[in-house]
N, C-alpha and C. Protein backbone atom coordinates (compact mmCIF):
# COMPACT_ATOMS: atom_id res chain seq x y z
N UNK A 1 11.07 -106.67 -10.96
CA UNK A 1 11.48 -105.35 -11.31
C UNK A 1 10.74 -104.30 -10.49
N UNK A 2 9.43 -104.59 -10.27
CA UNK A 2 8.63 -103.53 -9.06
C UNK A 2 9.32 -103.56 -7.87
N UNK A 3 10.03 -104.78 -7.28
CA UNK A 3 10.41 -104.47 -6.27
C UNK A 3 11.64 -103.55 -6.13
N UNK A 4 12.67 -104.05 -7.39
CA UNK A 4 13.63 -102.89 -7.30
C UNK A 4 13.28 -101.41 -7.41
N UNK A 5 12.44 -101.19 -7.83
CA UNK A 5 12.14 -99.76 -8.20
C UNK A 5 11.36 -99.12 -7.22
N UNK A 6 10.80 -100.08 -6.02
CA UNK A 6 10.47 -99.80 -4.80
C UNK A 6 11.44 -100.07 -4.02
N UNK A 7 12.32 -100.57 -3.76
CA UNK A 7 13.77 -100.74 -2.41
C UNK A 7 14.59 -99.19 -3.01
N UNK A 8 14.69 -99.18 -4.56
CA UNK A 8 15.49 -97.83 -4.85
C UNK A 8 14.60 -96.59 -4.35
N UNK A 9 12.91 -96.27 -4.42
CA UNK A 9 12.46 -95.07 -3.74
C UNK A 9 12.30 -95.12 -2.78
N UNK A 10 12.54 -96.43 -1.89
CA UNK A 10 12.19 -96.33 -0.46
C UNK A 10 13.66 -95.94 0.08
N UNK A 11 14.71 -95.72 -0.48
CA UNK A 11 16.12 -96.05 -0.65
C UNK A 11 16.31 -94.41 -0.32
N UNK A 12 15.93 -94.07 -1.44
CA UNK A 12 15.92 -92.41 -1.48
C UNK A 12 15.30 -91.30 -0.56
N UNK A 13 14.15 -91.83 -0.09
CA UNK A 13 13.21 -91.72 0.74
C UNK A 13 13.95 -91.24 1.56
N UNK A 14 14.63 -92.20 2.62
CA UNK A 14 15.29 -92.56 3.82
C UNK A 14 16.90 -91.83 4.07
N UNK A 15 16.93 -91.39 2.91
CA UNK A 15 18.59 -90.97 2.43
C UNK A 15 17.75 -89.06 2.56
N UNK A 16 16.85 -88.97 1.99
CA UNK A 16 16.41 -87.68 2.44
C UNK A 16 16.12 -87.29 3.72
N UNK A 17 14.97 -88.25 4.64
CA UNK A 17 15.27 -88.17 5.80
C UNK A 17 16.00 -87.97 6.51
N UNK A 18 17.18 -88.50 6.29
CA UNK A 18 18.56 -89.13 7.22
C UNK A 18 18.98 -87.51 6.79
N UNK A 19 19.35 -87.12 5.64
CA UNK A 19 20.31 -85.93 5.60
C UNK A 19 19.60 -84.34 5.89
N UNK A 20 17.82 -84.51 5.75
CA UNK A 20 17.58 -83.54 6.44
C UNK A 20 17.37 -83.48 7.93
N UNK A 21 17.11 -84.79 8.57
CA UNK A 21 17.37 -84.91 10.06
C UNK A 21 18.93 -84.43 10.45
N UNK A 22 20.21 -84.77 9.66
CA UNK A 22 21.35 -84.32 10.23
C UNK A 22 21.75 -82.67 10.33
N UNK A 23 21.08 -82.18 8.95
CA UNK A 23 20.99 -80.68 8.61
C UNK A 23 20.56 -80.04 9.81
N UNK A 24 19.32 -80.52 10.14
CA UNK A 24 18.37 -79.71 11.45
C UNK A 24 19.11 -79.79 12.63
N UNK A 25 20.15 -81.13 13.38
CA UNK A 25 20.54 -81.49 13.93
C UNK A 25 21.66 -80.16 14.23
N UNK A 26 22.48 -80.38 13.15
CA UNK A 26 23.44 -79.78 13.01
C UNK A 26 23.18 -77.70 13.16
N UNK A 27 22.54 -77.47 12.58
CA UNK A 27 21.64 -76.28 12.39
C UNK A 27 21.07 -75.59 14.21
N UNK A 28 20.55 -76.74 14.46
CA UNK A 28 20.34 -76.49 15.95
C UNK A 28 21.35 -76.35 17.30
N UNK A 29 22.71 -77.38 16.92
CA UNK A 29 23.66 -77.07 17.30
C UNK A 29 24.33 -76.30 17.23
N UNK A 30 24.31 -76.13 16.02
CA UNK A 30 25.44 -74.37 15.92
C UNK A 30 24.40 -72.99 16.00
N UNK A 31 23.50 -73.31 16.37
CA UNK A 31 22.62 -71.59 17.08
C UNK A 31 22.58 -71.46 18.02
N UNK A 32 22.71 -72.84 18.94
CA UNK A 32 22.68 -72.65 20.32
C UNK A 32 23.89 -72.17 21.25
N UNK A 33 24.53 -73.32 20.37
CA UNK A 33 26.26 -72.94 20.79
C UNK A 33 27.00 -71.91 20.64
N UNK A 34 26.88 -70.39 19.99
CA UNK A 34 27.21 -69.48 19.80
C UNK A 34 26.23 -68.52 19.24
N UNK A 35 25.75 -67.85 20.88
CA UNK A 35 25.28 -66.82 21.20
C UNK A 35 25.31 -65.45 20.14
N UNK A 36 24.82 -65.15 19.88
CA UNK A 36 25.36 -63.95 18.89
C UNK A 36 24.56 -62.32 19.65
N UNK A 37 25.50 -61.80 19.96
CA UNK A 37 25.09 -60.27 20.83
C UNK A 37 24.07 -59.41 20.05
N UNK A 38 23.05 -58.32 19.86
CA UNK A 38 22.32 -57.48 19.33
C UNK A 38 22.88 -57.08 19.09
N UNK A 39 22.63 -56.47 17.61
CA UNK A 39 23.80 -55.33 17.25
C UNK A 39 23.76 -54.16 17.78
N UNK A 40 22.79 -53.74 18.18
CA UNK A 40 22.84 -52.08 19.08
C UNK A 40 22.95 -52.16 20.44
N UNK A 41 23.31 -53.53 20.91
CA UNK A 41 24.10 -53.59 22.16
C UNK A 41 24.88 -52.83 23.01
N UNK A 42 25.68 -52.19 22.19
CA UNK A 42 26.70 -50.99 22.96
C UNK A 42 26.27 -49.61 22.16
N UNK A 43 25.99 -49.79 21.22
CA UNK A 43 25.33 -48.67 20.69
C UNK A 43 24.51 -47.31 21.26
N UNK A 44 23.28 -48.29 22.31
CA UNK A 44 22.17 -47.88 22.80
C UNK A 44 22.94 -47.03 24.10
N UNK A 45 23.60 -46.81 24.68
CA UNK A 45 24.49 -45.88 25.55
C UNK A 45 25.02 -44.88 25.08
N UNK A 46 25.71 -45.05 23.89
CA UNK A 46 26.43 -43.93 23.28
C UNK A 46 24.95 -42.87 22.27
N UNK A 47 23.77 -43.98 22.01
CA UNK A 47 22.59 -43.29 21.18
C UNK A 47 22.35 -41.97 22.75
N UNK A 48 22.16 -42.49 23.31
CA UNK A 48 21.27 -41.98 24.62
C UNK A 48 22.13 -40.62 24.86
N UNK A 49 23.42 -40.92 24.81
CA UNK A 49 24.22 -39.72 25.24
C UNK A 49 24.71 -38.73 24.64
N UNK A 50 23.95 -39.10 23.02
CA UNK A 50 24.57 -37.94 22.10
C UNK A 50 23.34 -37.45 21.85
N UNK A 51 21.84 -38.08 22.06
CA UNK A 51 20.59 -37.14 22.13
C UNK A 51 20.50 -36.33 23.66
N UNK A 52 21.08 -36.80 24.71
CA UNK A 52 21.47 -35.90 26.07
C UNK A 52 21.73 -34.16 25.30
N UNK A 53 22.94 -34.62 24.98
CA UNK A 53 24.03 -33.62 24.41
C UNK A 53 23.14 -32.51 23.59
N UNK A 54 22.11 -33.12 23.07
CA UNK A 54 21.99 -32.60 21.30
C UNK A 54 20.58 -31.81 22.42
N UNK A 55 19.88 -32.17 22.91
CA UNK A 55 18.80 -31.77 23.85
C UNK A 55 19.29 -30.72 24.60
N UNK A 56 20.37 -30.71 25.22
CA UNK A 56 20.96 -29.57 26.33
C UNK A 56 21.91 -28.51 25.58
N UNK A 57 22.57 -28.84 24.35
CA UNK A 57 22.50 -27.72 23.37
C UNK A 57 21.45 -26.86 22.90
N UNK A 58 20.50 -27.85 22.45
CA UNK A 58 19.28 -26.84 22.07
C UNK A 58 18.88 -26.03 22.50
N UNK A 59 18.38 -26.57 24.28
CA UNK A 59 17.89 -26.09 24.85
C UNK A 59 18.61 -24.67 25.64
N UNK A 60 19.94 -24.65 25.68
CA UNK A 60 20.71 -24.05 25.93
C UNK A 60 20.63 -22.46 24.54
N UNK A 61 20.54 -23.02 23.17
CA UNK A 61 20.49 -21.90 22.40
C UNK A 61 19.11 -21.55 22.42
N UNK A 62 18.16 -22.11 22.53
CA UNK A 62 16.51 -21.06 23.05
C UNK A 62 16.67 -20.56 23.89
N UNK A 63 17.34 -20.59 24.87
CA UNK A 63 17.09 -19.43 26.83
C UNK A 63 18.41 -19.47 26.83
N UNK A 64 19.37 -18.79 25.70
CA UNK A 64 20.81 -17.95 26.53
C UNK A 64 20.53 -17.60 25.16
N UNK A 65 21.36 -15.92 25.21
CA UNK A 65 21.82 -14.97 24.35
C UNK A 65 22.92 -15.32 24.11
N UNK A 66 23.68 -15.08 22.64
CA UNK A 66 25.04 -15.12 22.35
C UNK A 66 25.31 -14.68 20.89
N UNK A 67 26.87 -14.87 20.29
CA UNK A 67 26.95 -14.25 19.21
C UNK A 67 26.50 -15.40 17.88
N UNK A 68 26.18 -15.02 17.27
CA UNK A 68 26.23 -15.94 16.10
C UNK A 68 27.01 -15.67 15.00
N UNK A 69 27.19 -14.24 14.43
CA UNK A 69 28.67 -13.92 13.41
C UNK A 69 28.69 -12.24 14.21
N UNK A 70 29.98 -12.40 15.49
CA UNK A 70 29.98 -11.00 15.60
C UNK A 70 30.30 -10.45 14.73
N UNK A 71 31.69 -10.19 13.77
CA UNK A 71 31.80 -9.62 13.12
C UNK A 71 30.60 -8.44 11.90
N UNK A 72 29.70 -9.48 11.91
CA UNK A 72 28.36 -8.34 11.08
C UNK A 72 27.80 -8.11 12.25
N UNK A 73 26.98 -8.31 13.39
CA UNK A 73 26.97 -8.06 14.56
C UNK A 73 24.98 -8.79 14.48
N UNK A 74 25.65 -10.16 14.36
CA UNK A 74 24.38 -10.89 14.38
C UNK A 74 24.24 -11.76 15.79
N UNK A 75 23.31 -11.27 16.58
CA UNK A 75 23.08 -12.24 18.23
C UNK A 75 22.15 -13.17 17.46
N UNK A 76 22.31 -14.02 18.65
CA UNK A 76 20.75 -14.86 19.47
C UNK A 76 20.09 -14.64 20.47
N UNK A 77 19.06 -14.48 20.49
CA UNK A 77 18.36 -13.65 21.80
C UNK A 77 17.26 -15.11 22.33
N UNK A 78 17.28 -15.17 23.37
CA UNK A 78 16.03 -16.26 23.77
C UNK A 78 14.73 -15.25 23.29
N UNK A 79 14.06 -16.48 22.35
CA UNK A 79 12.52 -16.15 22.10
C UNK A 79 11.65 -15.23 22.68
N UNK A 80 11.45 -15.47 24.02
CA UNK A 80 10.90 -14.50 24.97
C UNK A 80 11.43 -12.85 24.59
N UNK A 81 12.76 -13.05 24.33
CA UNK A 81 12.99 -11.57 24.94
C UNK A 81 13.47 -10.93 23.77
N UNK A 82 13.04 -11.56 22.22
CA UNK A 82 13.28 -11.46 20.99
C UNK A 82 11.91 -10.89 20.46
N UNK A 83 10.73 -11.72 21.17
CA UNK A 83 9.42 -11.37 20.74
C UNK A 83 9.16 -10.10 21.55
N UNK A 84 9.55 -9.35 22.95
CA UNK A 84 9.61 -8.25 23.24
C UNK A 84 9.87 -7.21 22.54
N UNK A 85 11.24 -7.50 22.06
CA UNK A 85 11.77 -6.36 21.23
C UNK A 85 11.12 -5.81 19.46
N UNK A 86 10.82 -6.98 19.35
CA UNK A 86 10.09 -6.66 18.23
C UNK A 86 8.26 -6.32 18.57
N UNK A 87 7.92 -6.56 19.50
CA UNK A 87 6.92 -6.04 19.80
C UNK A 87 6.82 -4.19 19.66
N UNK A 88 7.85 -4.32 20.67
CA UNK A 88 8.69 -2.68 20.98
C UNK A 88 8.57 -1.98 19.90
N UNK A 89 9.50 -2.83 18.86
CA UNK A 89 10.12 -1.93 18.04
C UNK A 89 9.00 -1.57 17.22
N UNK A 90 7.77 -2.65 17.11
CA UNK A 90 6.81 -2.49 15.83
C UNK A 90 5.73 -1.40 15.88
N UNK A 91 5.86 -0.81 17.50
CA UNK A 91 4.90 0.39 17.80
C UNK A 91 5.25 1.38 16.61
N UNK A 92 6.27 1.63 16.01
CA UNK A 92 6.33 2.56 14.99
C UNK A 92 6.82 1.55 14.04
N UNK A 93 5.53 1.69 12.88
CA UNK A 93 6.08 0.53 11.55
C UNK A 93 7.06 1.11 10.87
N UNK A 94 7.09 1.90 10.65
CA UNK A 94 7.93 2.91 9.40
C UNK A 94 9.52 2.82 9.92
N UNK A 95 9.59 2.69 11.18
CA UNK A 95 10.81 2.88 11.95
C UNK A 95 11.31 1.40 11.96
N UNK A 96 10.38 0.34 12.31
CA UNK A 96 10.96 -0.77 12.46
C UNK A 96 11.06 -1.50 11.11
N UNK A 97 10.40 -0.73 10.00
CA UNK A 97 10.56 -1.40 8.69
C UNK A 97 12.15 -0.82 8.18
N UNK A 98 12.36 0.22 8.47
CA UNK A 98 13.67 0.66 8.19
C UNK A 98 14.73 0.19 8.75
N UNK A 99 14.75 -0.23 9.84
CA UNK A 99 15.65 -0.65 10.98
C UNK A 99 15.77 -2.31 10.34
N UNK A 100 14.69 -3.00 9.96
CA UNK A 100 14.61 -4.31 9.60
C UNK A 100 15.52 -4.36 7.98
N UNK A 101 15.03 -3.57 7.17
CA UNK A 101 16.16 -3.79 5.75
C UNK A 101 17.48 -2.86 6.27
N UNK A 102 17.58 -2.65 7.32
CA UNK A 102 19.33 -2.13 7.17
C UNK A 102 19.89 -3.25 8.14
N UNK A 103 19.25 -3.69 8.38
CA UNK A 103 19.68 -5.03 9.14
C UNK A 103 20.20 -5.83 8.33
N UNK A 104 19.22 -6.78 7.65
CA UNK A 104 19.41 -7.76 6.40
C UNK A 104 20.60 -7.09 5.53
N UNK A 105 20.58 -5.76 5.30
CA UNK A 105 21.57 -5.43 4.23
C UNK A 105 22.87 -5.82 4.80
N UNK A 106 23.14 -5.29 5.84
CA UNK A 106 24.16 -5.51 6.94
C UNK A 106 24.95 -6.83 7.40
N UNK A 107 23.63 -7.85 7.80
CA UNK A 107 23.77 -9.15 7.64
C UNK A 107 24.03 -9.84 6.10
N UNK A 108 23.55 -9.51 5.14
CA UNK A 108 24.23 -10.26 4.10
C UNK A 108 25.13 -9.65 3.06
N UNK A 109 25.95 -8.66 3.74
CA UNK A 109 27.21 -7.91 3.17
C UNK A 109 28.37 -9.48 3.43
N UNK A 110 29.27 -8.75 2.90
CA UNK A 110 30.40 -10.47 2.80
C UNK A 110 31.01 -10.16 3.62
N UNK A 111 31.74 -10.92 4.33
CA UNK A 111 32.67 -10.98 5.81
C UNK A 111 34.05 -10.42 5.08
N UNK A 112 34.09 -9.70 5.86
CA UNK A 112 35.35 -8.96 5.04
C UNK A 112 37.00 -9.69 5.78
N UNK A 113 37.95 -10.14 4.72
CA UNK A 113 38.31 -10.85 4.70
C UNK A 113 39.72 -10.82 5.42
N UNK A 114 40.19 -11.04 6.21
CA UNK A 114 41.36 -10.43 6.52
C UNK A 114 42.80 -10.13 5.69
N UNK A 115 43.65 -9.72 6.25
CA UNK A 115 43.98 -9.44 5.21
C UNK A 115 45.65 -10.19 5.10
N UNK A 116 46.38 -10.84 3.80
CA UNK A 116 47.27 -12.14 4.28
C UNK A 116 48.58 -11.47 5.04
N UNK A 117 49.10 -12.64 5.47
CA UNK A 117 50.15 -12.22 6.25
C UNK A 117 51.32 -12.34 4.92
N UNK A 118 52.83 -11.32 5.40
CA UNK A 118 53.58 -11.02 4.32
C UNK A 118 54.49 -12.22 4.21
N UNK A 119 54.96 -12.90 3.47
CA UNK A 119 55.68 -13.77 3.40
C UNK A 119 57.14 -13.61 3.94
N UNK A 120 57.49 -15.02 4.57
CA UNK A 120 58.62 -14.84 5.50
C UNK A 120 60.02 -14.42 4.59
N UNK A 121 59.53 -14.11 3.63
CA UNK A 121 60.55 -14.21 2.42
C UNK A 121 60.70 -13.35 1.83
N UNK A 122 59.39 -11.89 2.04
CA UNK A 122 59.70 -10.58 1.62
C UNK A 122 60.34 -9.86 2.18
């Protein structure tokens, strides 16, 4: 009876072996055999060219003037020539404190709205 109960774990033994040797086998074959690409493979071109973009915008709204809501009559001024003017203006406080809240008031009045078109039907 010892011996059966040793041929059956040596039995089992060998049956584990055998099926984790085929697992690994198998496992090793199918990683090798199909390559699998990085995922940011094509990615990394299109990353590069939309921080290009996003860089030469920026840099473009610090050193050029332009409108930002003409309608209230709000610019962008490059830094440089923004910190001038307020330099300028601050030689008289009283003047540039006044000039500064009729600004803001100005700027956060509501965009006045146009006005609708008449229906093709009146």
């Amino acid at each position: 009876m010892n011996l059966e109960k040793t041929n059956r774990a040596s039995r089992a033994a060998s049956g584990f072996i055998v099926g984790s040797l085929i697992f690994i086998v198998l496992f090793v074959a199918v990683r090798f055999s199909s390559p699998v690409p990085p995922i940011d493979a094509g990615r990394n071109a299109i990353r590069a060219r939309a921080l290009a973009e996003m860089r030469s915008t920026e840099e473009k709204s610090l050193t050029s003037a332009g409108w930002i809501d003409q309608s209230r009559g709000i610019v962008r001024l490059p830094i440089d020539a923004a910190m001038q003017q307020a330099a300028q203006a601050w030689k008289n406080p009283a003047q540039a404190r006044a000039d500064l809240i009729s600004r803001q008031e100005n700027a956060s009045k509501p965009v006045p709205v146009a006005p609708a078109k008449p229906s093709a039907f009146e």
